[in-house]
N, C-alpha and C. Protein backbone atom coordinates (compact mmCIF):
# COMPACT_ATOMS: atom_id res chain seq x y z
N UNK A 1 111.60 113.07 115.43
CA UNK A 1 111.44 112.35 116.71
C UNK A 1 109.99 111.98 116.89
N UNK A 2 109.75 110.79 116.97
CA UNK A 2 108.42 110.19 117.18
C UNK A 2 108.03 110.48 118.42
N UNK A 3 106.96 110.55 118.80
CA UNK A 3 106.26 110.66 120.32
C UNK A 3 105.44 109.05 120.71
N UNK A 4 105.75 108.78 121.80
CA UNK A 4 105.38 107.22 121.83
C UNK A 4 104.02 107.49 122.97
N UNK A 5 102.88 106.78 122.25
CA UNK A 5 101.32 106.78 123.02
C UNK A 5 101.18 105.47 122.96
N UNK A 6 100.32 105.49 124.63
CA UNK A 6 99.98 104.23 124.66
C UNK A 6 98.68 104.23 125.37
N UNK A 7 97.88 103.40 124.60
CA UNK A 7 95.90 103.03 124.87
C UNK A 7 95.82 101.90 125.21
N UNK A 8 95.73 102.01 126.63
CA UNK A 8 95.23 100.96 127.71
C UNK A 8 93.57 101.05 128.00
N UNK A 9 92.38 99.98 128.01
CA UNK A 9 91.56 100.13 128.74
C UNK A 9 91.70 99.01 130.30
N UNK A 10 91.37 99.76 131.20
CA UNK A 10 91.00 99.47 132.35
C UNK A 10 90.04 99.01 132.99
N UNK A 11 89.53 98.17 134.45
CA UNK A 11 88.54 98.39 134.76
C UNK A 11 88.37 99.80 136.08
N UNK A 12 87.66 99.64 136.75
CA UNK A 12 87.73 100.44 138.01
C UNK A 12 88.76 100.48 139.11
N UNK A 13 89.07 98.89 139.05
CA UNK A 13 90.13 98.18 139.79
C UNK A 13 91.22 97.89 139.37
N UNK A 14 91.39 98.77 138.19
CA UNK A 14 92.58 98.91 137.62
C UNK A 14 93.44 97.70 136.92
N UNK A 15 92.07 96.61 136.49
CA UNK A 15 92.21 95.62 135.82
C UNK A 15 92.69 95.64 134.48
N UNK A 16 93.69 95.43 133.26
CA UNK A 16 93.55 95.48 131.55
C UNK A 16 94.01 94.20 131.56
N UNK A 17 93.61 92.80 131.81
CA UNK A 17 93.76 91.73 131.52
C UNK A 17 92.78 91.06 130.63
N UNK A 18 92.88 90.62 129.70
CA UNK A 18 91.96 90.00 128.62
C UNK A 18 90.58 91.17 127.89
N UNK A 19 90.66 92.22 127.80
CA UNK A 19 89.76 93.36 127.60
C UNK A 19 88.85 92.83 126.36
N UNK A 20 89.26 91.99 125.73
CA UNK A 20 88.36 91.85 124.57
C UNK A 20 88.20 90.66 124.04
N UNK A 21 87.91 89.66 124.70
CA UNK A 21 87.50 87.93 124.70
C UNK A 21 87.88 87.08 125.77
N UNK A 22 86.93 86.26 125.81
CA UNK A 22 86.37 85.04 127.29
C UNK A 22 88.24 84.59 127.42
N UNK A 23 88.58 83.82 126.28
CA UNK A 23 89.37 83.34 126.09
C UNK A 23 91.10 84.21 125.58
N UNK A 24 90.85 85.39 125.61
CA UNK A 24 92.06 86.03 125.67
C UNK A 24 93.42 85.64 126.23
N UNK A 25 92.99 85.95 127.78
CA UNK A 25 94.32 85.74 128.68
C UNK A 25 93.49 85.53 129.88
N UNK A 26 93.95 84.21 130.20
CA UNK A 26 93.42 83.36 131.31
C UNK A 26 94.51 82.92 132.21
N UNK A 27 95.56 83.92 131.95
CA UNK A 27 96.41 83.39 133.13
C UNK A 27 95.74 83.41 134.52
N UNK A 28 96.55 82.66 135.59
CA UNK A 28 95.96 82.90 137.06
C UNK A 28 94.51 82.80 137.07
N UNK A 29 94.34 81.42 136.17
CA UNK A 29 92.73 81.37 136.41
C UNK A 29 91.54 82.48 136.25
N UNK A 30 92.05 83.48 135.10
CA UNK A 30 91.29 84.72 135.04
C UNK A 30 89.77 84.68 134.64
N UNK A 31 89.04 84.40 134.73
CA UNK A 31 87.57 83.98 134.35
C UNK A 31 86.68 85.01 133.54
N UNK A 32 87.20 86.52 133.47
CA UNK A 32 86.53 87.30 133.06
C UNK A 32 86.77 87.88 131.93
N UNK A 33 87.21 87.55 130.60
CA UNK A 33 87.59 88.12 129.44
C UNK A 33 86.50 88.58 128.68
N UNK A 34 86.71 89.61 128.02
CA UNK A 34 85.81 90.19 127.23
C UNK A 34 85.09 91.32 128.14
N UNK A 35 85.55 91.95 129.03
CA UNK A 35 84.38 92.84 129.99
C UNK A 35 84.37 94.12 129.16
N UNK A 36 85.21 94.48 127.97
CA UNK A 36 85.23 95.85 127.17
C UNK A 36 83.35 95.64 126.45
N UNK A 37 83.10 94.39 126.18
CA UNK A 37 82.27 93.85 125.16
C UNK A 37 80.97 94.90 125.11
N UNK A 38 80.05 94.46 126.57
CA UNK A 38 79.26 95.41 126.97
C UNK A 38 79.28 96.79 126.61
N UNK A 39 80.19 97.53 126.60
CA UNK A 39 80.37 99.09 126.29
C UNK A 39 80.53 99.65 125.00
N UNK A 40 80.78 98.53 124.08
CA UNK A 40 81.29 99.20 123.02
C UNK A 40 79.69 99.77 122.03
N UNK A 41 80.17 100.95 121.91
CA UNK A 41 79.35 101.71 121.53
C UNK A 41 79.53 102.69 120.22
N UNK A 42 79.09 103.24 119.73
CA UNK A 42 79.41 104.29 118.56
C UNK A 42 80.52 104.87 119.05
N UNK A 43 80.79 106.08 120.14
CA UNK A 43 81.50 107.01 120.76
C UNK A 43 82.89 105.81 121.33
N UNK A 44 83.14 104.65 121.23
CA UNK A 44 84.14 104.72 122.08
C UNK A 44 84.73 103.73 120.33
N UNK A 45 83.87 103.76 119.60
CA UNK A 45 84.25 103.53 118.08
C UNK A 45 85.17 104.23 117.80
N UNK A 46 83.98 105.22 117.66
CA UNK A 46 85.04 106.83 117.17
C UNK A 46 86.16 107.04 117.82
N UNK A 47 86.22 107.03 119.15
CA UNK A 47 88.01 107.45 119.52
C UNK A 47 88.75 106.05 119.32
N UNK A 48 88.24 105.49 119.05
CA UNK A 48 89.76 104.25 118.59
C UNK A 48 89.95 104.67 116.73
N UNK A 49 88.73 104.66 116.47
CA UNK A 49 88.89 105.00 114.86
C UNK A 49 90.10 105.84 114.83
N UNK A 50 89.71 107.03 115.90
CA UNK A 50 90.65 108.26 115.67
C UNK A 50 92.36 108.18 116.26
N UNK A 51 92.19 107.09 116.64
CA UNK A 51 93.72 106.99 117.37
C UNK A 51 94.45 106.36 115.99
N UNK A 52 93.77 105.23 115.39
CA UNK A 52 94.41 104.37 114.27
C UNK A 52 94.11 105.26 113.31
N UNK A 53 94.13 106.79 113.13
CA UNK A 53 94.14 107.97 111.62
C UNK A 53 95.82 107.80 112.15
N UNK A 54 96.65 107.94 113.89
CA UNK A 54 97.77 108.62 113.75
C UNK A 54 98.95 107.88 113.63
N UNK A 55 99.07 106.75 113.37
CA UNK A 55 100.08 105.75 113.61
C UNK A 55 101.22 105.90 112.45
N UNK A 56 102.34 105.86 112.75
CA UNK A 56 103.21 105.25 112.20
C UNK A 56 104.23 104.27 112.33
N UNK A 57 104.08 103.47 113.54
CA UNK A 57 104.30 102.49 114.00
C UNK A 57 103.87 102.02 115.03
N UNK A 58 104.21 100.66 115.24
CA UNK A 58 103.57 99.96 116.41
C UNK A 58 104.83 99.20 117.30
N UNK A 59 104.33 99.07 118.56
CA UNK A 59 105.19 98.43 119.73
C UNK A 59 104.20 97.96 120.62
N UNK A 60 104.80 96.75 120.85
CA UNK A 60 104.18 95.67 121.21
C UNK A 60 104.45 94.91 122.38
N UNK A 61 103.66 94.34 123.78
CA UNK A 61 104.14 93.37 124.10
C UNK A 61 104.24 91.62 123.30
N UNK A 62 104.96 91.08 124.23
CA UNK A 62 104.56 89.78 123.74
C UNK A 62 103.30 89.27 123.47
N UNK A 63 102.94 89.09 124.41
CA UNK A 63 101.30 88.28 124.57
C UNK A 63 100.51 89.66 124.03
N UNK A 64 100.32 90.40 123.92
CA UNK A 64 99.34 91.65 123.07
C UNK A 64 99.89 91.44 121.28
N UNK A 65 100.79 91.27 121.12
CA UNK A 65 101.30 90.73 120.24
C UNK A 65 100.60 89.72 119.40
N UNK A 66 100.91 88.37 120.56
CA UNK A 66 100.40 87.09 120.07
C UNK A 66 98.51 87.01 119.78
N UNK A 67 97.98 87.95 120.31
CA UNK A 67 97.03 87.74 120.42
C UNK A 67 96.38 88.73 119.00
N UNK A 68 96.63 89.96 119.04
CA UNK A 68 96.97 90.54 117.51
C UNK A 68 97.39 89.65 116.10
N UNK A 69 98.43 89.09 115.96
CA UNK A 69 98.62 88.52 115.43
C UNK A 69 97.72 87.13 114.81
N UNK A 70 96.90 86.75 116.05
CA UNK A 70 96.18 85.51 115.58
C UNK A 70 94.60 85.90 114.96
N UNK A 71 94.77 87.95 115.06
CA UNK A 71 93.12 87.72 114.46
C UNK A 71 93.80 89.09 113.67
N UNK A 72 93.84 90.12 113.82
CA UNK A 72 94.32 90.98 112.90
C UNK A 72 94.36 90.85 111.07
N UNK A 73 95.35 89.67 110.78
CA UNK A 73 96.02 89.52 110.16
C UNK A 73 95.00 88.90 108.54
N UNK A 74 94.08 87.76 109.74
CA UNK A 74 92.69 87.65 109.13
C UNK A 74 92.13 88.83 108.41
N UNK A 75 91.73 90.21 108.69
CA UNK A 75 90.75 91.13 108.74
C UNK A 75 91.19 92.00 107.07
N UNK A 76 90.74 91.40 106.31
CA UNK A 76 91.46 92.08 104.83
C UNK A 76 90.49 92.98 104.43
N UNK A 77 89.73 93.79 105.02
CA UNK A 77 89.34 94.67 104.46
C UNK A 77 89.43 95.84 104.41
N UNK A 78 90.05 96.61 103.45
CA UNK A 78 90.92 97.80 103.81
C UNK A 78 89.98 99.04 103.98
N UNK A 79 89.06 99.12 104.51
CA UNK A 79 88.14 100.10 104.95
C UNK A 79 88.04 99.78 106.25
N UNK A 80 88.71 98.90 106.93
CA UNK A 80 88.93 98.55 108.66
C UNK A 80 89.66 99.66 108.92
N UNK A 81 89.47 100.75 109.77
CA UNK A 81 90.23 101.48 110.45
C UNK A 81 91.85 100.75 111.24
N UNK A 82 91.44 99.63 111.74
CA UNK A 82 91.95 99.05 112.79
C UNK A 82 93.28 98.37 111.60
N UNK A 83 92.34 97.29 111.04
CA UNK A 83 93.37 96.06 110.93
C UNK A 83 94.35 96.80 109.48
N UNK A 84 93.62 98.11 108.48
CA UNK A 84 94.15 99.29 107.86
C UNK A 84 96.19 98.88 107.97
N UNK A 85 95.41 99.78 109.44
CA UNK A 85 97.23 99.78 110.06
C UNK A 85 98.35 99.21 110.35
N UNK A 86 97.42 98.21 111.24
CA UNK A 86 98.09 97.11 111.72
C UNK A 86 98.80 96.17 110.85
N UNK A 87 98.38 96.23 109.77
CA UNK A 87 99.00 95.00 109.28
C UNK A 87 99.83 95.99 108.01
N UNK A 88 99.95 97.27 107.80
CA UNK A 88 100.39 97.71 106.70
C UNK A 88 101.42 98.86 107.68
N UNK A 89 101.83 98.95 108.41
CA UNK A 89 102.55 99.89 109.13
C UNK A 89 103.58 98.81 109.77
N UNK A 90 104.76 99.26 110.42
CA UNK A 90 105.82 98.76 110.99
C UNK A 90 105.36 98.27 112.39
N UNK A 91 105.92 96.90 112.62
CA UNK A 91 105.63 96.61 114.06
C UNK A 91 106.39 96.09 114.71
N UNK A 92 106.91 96.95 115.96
CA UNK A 92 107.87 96.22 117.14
C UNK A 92 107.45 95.40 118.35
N UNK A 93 108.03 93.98 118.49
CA UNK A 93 107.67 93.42 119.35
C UNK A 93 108.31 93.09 120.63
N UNK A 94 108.34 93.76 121.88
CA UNK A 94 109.51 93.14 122.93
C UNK A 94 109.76 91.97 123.22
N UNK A 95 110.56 91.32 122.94
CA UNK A 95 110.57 89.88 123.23
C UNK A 95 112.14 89.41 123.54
N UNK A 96 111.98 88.45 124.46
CA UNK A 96 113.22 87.88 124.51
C UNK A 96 113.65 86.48 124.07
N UNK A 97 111.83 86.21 123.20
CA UNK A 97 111.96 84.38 123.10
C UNK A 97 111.51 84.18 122.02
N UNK A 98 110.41 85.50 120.92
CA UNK A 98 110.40 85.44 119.68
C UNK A 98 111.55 85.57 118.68
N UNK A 99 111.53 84.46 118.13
CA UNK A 99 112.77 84.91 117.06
C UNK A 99 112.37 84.71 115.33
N UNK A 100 111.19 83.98 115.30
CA UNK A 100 110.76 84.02 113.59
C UNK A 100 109.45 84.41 113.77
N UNK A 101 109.22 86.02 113.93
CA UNK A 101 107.48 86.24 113.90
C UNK A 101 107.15 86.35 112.29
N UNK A 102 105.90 85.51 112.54
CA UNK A 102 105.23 85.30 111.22
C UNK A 102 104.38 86.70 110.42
N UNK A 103 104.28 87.38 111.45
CA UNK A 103 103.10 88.90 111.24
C UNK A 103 104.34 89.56 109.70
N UNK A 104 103.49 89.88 109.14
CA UNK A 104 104.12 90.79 107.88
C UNK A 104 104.74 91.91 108.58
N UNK A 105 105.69 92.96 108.55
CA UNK A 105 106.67 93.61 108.97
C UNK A 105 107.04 93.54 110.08
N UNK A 106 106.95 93.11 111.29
CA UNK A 106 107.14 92.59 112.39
C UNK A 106 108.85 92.42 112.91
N UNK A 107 109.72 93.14 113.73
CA UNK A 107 110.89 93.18 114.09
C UNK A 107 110.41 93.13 115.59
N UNK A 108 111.65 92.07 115.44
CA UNK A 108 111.71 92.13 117.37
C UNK A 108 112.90 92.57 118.10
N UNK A 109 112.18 93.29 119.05
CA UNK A 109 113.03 94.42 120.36
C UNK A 109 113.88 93.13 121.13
N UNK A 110 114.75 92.80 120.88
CA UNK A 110 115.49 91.75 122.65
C UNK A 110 116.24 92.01 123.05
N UNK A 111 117.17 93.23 122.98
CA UNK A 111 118.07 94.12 123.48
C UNK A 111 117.85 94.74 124.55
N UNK A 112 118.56 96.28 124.82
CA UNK A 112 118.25 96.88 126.16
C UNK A 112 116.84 97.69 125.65
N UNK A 113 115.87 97.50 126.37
CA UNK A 113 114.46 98.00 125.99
C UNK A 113 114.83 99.73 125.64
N UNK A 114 115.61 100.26 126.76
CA UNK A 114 115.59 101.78 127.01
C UNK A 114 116.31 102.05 125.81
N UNK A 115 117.33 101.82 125.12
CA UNK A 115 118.07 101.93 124.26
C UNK A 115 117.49 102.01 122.65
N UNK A 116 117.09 100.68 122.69
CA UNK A 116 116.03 100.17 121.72
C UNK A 116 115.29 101.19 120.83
N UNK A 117 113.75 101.29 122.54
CA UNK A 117 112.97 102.28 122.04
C UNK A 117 113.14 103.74 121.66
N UNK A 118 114.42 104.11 122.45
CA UNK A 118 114.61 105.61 122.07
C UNK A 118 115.35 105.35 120.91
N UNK A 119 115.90 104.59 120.37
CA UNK A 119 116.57 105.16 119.04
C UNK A 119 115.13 104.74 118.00
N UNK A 120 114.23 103.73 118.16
CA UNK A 120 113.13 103.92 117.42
C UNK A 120 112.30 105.54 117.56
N UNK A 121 112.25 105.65 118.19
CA UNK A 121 111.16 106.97 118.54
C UNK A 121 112.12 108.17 117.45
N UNK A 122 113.34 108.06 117.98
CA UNK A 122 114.11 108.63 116.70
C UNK A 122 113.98 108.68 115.77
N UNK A 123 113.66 107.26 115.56
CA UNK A 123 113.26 106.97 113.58
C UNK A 123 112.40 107.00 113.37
N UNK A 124 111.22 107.55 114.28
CA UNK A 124 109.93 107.66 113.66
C UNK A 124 109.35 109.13 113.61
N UNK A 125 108.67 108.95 112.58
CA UNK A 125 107.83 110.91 112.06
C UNK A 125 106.77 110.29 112.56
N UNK A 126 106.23 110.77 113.67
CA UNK A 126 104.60 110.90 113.90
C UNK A 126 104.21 109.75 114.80
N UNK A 127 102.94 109.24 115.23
CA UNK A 127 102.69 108.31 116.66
C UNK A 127 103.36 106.99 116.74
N UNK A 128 103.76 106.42 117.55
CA UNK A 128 104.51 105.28 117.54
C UNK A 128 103.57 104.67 118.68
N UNK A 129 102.86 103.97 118.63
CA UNK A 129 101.48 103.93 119.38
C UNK A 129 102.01 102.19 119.88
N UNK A 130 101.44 101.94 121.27
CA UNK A 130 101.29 100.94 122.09
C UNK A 130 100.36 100.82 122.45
N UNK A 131 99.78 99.36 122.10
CA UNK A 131 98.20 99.35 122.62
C UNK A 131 98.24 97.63 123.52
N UNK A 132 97.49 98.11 124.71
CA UNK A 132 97.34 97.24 125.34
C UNK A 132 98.53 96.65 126.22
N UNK A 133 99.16 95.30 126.08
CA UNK A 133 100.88 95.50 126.74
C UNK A 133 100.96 96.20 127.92
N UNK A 134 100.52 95.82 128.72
CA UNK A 134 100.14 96.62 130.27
C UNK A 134 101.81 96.13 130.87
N UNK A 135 102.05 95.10 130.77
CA UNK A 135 103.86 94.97 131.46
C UNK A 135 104.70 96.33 130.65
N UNK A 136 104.41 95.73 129.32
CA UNK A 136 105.42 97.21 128.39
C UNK A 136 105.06 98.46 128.71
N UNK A 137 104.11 98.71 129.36
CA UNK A 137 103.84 99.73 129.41
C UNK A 137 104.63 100.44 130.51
N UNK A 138 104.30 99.87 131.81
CA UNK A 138 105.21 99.92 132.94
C UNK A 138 105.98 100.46 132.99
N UNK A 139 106.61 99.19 132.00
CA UNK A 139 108.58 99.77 132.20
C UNK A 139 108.44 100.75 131.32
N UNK A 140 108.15 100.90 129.75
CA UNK A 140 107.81 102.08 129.50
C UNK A 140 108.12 103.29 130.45
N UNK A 141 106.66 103.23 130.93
CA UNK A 141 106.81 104.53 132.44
C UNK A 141 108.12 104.60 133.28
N UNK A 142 108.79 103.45 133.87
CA UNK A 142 109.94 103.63 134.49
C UNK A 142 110.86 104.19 133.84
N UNK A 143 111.01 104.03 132.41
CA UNK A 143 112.06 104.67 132.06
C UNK A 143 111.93 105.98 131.43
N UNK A 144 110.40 106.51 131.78
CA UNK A 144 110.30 108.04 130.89
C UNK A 144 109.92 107.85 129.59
N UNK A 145 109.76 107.06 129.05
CA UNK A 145 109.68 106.83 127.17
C UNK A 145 108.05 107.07 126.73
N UNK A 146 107.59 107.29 127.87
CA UNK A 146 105.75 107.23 127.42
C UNK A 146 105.39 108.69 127.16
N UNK A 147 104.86 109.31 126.22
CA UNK A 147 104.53 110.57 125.97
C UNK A 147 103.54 110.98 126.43
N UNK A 148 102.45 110.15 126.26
CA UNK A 148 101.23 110.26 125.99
C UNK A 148 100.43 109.29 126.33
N UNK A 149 99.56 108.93 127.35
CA UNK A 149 98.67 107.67 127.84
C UNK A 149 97.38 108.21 127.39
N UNK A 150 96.34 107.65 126.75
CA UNK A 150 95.24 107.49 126.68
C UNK A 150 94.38 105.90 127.83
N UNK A 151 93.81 106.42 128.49
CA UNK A 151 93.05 105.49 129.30
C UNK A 151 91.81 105.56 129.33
N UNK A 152 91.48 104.25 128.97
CA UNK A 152 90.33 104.03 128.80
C UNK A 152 89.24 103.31 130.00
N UNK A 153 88.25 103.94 130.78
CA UNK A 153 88.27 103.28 132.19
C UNK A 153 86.68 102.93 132.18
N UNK A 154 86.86 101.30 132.44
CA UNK A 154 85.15 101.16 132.07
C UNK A 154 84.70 100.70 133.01
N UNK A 155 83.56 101.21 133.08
CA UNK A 155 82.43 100.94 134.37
C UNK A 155 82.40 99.69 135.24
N UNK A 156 83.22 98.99 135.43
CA UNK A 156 83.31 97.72 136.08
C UNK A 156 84.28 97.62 137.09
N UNK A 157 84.22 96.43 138.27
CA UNK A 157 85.20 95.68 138.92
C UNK A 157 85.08 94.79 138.51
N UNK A 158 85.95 93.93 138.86
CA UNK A 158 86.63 92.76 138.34
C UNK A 158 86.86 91.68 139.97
N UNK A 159 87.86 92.47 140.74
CA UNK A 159 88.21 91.81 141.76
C UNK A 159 89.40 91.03 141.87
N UNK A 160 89.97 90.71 140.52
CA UNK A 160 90.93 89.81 139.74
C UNK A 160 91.13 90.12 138.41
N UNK A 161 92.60 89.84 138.66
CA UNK A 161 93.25 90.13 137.32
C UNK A 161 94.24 91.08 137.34
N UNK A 162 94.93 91.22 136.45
CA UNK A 162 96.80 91.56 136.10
C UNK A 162 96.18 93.24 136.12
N UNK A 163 96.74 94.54 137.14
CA UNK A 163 96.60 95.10 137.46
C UNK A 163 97.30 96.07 136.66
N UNK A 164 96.71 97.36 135.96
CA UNK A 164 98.27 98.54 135.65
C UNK A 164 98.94 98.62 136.45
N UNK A 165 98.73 99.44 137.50
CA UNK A 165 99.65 100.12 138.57
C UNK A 165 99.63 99.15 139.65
N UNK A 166 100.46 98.24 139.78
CA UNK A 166 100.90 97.71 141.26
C UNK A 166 101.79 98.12 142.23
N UNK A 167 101.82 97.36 143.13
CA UNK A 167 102.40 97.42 144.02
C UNK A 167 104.62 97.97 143.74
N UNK A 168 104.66 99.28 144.05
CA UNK A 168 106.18 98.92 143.79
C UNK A 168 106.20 100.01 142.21
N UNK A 169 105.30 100.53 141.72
CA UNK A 169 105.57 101.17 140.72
C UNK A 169 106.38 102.20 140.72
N UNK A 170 106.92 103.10 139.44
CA UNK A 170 107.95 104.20 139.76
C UNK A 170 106.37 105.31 139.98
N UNK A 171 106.84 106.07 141.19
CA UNK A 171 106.27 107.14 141.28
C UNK A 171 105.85 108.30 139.59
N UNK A 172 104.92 108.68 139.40
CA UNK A 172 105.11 109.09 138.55
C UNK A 172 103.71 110.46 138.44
N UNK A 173 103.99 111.55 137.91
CA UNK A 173 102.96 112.27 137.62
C UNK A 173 102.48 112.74 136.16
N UNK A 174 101.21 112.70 135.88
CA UNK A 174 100.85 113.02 135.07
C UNK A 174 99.72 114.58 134.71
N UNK A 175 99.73 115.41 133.29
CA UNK A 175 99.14 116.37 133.47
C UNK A 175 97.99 115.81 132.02
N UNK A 176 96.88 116.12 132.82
CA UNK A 176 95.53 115.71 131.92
C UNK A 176 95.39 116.36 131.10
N UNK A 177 95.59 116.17 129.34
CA UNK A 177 95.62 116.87 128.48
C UNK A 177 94.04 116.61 127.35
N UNK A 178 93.29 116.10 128.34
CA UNK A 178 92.17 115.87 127.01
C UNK A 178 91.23 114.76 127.98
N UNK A 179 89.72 114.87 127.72
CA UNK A 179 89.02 113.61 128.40
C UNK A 179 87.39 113.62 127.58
N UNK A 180 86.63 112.79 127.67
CA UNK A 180 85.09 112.56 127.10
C UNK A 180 84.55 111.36 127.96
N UNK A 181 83.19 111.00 127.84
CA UNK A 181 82.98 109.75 128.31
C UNK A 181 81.68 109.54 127.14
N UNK A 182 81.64 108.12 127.22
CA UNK A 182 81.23 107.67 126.25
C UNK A 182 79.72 107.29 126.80
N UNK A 183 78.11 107.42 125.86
CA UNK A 183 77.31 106.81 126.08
C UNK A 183 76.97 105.90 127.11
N UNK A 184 77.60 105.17 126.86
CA UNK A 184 77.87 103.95 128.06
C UNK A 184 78.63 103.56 129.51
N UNK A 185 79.38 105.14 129.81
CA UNK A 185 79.97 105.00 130.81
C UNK A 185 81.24 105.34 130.72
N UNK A 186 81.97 104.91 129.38
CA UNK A 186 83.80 104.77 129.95
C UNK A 186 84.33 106.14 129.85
N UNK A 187 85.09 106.03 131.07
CA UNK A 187 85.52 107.58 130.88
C UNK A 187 87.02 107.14 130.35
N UNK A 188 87.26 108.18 128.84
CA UNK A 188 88.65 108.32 128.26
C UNK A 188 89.32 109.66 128.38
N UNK A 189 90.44 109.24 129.30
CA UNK A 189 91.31 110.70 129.92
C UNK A 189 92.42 110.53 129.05
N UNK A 190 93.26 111.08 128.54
CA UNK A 190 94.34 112.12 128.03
C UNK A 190 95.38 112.13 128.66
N UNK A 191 96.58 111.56 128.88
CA UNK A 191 97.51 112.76 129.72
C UNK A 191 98.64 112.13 129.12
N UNK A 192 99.52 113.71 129.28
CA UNK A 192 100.99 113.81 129.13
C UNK A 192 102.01 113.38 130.04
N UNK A 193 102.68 112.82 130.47
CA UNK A 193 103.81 112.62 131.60
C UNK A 193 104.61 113.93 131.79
N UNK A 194 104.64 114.52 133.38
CA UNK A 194 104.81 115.37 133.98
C UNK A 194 105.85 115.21 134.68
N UNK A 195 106.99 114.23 134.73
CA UNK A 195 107.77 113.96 135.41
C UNK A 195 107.24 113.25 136.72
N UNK A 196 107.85 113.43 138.05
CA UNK A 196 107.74 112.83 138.99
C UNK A 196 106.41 113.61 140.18
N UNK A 197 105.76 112.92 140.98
CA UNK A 197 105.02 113.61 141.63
C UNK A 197 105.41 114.76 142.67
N UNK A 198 104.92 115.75 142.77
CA UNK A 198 105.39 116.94 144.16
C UNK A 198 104.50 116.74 144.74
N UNK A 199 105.19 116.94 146.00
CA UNK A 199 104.36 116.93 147.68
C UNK A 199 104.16 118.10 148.05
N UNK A 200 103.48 117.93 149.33
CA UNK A 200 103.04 119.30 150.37
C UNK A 200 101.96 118.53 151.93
N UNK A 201 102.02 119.09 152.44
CA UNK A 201 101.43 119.52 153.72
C UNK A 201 100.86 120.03 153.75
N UNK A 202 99.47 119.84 154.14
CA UNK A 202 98.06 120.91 154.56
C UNK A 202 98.23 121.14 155.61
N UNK A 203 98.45 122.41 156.46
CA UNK A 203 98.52 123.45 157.55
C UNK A 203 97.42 123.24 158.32
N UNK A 204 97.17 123.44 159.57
CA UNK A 204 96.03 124.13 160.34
C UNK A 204 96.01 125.76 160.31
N UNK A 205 94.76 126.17 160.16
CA UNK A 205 94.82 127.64 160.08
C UNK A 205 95.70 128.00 161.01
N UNK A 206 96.12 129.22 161.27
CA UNK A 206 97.11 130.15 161.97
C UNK A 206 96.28 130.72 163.27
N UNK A 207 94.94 130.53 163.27
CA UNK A 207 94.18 131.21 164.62
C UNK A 207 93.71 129.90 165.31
N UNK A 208 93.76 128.60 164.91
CA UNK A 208 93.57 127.55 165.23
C UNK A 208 93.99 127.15 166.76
């Protein structure tokens, strides 16, 4: 049984829209792509290095997908940590409108997502990793299938732009299993999914 992780970076404002070029994803007039650029540093090297040692497959949104696909695929040097994987490991894509992806091993999800992914996670020995795909991720979370979030949260607002957690999300709790911050600011937290959040009431003292 595979365990499914997924590495989102953020801003403050809980921005992951276009994280790594001007021209990424400009939906809704987004003007700010590339804000990861600034930060990248030795230390926030190293923990991506170290995420792409655990993969044995990949899942994908669409557009995280498309955008992978148009530079990845380029990157032939097999001492790339990154493009290593990506292009030599299995990759699932959710889609309901891809039907001939060009990426070398590349299968696409257009069925019932919940169904789907758990019988993949089945078939996989070891990380089944999601990167980026902030919609997949979501539902992901709604349906329980996320093991493991790595978040990556960098020193910025934004003000604009396609949000993780909106408005209307499933309630959800998480227990922090690991964190560092990097040279430059970004703090990278760890956590496991804990099921749903518990409540309580803070009291007034009793002599009050």
């Amino acid at each position: 049984m595979g365990k499914l992780v997924s590495t989102l970076f953020v801003t403050l404002d809980g921005v992951y829209q276009a994280p790594g070029g001007r021209e990424e994803d400009t939906r809704g007039g987004f003007e700010h792509g590339g804000w990861v650029f600034p930060y990248a540093d030795d230390d926030f090297g190293t923990f991506i290095a170290g995420v792409f040692e655990r993969p044995a497959a990949f899942l994908l949104g669409r557009r995280t997908y498309d955008i992978f696909a148009s530079y990845w695929p380029k990157v032939t040097d097999p001492a790339d940590p990154v493009a290593a994987k990506l292009n030599a490991l299995p990759k699932y894509v959710a889609s309901s409108t891809l039907t001939d992806p060009e990426w070398a091993g590349t299968t696409v999800v257009s069925g019932d997502l919940g169904k789907e992914v758990t019988a993949l996670k089945e078939r996989t020995d070891g990380e089944f990793q999601v990167h980026g795909s902030g919609a997949l991720v979501r539902s992901l979370l709604a349906l329980g299938l996320v093991d493991t979030l790595h978040l990556l949260t960098f020193p910025v607002v934004l003000g604009s732009g396609h949000r993780l957690f909106m408005e209307g999300a499933v309630p959800t709790a998480f227990e922090r299993t690991g964190g560092s911050s990097t040279g430059r600011g970004v703090a990278i937290n760890s956590y496991d999914l804990a099921g749903r959040p518990e409540y309580g009431t803070f009291g007034l003292p009793e002599d009050a």
